[in-house]
Structures are given as C-alpha cells and as structure tokens.
N, C-alpha and C. Protein backbone atom coordinates (compact mmCIF):
# COMPACT_ATOMS: atom_id res chain seq x y z
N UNK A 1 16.90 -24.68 12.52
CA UNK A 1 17.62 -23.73 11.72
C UNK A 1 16.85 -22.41 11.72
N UNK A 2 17.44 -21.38 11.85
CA UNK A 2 16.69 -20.00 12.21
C UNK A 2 17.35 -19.08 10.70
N UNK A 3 16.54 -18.80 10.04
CA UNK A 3 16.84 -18.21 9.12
C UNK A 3 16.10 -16.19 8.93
N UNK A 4 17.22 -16.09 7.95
CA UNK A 4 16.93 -14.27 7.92
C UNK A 4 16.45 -14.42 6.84
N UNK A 5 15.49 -14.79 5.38
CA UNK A 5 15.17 -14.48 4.42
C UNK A 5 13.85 -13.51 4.51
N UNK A 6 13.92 -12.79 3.40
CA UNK A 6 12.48 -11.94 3.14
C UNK A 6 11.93 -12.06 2.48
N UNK A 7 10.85 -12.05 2.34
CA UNK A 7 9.81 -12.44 1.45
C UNK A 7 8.49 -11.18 1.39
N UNK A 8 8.17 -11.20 0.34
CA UNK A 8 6.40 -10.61 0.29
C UNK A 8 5.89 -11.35 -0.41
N UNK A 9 4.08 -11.37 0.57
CA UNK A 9 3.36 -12.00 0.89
C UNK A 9 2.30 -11.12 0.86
N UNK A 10 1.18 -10.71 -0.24
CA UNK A 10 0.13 -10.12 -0.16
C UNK A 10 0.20 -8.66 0.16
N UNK A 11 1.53 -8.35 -0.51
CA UNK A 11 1.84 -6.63 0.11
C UNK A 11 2.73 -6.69 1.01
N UNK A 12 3.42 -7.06 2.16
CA UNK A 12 3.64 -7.11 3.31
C UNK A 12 5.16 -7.88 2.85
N UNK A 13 5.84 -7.11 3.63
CA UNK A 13 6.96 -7.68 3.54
C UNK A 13 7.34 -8.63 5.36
N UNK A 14 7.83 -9.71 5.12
CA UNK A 14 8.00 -11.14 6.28
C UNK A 14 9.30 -11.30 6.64
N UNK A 15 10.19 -11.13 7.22
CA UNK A 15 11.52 -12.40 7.66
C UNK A 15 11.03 -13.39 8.22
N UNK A 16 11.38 -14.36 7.18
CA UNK A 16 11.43 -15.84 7.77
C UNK A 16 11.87 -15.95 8.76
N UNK A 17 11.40 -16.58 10.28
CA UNK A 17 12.21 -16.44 11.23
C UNK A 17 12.96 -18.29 11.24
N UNK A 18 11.96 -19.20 10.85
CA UNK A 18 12.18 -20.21 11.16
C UNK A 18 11.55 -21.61 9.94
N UNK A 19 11.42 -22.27 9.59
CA UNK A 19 10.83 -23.25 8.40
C UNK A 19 10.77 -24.34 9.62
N UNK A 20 8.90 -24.89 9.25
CA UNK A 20 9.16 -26.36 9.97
C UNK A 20 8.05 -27.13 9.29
N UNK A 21 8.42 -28.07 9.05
CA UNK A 21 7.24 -28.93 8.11
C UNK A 21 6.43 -29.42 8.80
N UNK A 22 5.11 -29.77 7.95
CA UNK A 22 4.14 -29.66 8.24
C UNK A 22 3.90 -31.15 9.21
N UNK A 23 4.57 -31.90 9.42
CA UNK A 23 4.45 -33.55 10.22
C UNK A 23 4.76 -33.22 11.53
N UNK A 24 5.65 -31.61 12.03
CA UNK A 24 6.16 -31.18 12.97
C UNK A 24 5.46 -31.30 14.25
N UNK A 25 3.93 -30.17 13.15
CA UNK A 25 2.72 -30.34 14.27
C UNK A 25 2.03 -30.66 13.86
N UNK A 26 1.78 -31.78 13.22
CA UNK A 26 0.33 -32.36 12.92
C UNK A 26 0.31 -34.16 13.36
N UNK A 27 0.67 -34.09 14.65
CA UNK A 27 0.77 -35.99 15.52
C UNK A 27 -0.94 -36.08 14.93
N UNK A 28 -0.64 -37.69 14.78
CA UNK A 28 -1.74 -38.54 13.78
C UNK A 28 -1.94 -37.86 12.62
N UNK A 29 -1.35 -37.08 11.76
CA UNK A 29 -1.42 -36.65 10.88
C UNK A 29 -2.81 -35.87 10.89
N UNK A 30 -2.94 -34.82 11.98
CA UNK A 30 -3.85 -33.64 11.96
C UNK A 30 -3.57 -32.46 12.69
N UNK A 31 -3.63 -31.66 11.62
CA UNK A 31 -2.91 -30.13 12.18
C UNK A 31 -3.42 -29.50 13.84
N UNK A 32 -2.28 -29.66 14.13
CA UNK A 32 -2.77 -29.01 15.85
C UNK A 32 -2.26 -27.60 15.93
N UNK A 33 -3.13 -26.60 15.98
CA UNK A 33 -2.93 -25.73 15.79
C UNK A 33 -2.25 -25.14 16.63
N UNK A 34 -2.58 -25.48 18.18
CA UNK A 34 -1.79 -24.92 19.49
C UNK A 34 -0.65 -24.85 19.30
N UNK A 35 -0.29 -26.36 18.72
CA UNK A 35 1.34 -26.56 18.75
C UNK A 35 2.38 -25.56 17.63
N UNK A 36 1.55 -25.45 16.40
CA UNK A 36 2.06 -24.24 15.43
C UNK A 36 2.04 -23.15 16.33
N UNK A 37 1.00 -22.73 17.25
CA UNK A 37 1.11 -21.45 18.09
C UNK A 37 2.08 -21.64 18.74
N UNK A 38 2.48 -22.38 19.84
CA UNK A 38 3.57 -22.20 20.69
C UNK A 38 4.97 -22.05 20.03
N UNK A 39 5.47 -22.73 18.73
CA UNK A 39 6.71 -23.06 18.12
C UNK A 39 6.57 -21.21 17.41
N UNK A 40 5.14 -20.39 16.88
CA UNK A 40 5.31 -18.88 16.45
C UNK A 40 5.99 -18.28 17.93
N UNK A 41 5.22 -18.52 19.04
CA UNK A 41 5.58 -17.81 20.29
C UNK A 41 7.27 -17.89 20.82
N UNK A 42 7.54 -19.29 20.47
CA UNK A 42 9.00 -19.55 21.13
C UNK A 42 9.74 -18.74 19.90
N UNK A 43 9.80 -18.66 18.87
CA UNK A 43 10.80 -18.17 17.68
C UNK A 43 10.90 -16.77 17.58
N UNK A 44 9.46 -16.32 18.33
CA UNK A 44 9.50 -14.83 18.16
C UNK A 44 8.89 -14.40 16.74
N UNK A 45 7.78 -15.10 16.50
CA UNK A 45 7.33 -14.94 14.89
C UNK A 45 5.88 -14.01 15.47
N UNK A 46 5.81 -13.72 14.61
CA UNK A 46 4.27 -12.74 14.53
C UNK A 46 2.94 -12.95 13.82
N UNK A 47 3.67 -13.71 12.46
CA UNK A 47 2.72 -14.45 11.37
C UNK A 47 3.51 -15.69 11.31
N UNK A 48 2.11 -16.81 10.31
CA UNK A 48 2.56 -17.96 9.77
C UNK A 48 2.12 -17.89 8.64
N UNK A 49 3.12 -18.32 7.58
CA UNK A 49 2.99 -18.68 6.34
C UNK A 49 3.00 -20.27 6.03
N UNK A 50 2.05 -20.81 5.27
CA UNK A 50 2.17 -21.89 4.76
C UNK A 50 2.54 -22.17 3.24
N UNK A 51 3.47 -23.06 2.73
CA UNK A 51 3.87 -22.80 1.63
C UNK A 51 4.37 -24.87 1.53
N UNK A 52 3.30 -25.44 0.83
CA UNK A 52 3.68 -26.85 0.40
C UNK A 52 3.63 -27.54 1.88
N UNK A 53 4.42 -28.31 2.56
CA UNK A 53 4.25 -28.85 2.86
C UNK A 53 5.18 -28.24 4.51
N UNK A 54 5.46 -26.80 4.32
CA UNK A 54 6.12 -26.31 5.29
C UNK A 54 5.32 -25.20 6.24
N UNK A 55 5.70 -24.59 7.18
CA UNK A 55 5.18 -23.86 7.95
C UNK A 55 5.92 -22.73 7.84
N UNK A 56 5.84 -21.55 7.94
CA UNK A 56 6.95 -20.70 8.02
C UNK A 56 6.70 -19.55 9.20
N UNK A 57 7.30 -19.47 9.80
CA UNK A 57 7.01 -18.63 11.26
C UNK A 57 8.18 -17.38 10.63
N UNK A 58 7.13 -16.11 10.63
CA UNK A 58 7.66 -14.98 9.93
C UNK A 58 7.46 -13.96 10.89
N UNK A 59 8.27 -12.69 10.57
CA UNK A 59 8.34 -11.82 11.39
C UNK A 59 7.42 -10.58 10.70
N UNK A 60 6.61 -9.60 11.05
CA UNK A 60 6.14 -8.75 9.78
C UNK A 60 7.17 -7.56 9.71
N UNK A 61 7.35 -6.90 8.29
CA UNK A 61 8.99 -6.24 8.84
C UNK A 61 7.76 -4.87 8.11
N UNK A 62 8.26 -3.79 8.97
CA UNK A 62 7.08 -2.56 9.12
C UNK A 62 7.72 -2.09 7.67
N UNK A 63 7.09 -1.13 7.33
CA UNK A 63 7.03 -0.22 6.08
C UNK A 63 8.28 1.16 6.06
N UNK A 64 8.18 1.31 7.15
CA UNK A 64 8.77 2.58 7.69
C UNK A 64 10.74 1.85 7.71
N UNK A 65 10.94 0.85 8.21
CA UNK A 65 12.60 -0.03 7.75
C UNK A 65 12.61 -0.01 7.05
N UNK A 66 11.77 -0.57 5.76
CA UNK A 66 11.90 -0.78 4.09
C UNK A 66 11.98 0.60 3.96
N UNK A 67 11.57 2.33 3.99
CA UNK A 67 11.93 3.06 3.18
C UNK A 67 13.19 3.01 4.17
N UNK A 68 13.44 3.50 4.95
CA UNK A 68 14.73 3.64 5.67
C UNK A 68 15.80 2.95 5.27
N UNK A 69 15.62 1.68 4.89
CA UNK A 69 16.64 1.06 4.09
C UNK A 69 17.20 1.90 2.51
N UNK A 70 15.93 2.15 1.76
CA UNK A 70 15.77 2.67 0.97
C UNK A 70 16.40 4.01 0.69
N UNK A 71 16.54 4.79 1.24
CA UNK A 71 17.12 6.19 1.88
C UNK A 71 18.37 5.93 2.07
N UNK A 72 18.90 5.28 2.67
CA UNK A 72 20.04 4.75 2.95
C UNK A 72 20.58 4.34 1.67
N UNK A 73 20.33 3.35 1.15
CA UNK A 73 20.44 2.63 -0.35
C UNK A 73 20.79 4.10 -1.24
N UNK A 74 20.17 5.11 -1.24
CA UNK A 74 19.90 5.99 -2.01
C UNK A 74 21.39 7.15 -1.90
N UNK A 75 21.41 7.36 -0.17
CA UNK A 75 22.94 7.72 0.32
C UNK A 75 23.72 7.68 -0.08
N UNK A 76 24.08 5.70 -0.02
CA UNK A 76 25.39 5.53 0.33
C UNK A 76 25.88 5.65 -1.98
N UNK A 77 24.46 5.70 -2.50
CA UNK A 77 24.82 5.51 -4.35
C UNK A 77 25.20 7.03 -4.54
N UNK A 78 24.28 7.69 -3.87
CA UNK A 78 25.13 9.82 -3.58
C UNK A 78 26.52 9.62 -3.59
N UNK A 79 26.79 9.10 -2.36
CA UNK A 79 28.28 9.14 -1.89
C UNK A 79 29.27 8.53 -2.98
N UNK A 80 28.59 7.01 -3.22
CA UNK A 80 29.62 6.74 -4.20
C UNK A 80 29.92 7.72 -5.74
N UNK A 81 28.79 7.98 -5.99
CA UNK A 81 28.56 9.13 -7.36
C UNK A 81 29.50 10.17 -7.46
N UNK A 82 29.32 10.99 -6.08
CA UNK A 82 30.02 12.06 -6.06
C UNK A 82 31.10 12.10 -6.01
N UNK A 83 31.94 10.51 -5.31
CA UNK A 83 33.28 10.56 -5.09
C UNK A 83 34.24 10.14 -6.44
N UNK A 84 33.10 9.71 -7.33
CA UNK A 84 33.61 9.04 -8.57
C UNK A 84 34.05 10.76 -9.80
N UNK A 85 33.34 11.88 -9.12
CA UNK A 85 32.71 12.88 -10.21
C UNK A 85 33.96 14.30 -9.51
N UNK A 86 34.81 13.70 -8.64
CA UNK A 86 35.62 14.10 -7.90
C UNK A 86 37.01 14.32 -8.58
C-alpha cells in the first residue's frame, strides 16, 4: 500500500511514502538493515521513520512547497473574500 500522508518529525515535514512492519525485514527476528535500505530505494523514500512496530519509508518534503502551498492557501482565501465583498 503506497500512501500520501504528512507528517512532522523533528521540524521537518515527511510524506509517508510507504508503512511496512517491522517482521518485514527483520528474518530470525533481527533487523537487517540492507533490506530496510533496498525496500527506502525501491519506494523512492529518502528517510525512515520508525514508529512501534512499523517502518515508515518517507519522502522529505522541502520548506520552500510548504510556503508555496501556503501562498497559494492565502490566494485562493483573497479570491474568495473579495468575491464575497463584491
């Protein structure tokens, strides 16, 4: 399952790219780290988050989209404002 959620994480904002529990890669029940590397490489993840008993292969989403979103956000509440004041 490939998921779009966002999250922050220590400042930094993440898209979840993917969730895989932790038995995924850990044969004999010990974390193999290679194998968490290759499953970040195939998904297209950049970071890993661990959270309970899951893995989370995240994307880091830059600073500069979040204001841009933001700006935008800010726009489209102009537009609606003005058309209401019309």
């Amino acid at each position: 399952m490939f998921l779009n959620e966002v999250i922050w994480h220590n400042g930094n904002a993440y898209k979840i790219i993917k969730k895989i529990k932790q038995h995924q890669v850990s044969p004999k029940g010990i974390l193999n780290k290679e194998i968490l590397a290759e499953w970040r490489d195939y998904v297209g993840a950049d970071h890993v988050l661990q959270q309970h008993d899951e893995f989370w292969l995240c994307e880091t989403i830059p600073e500069a989209i979040l204001i841009e979103d933001e700006i935008q956000n800010l726009v489209e509440e102009s537009v609606v404002s003005h058309k209401e004041n019309t």
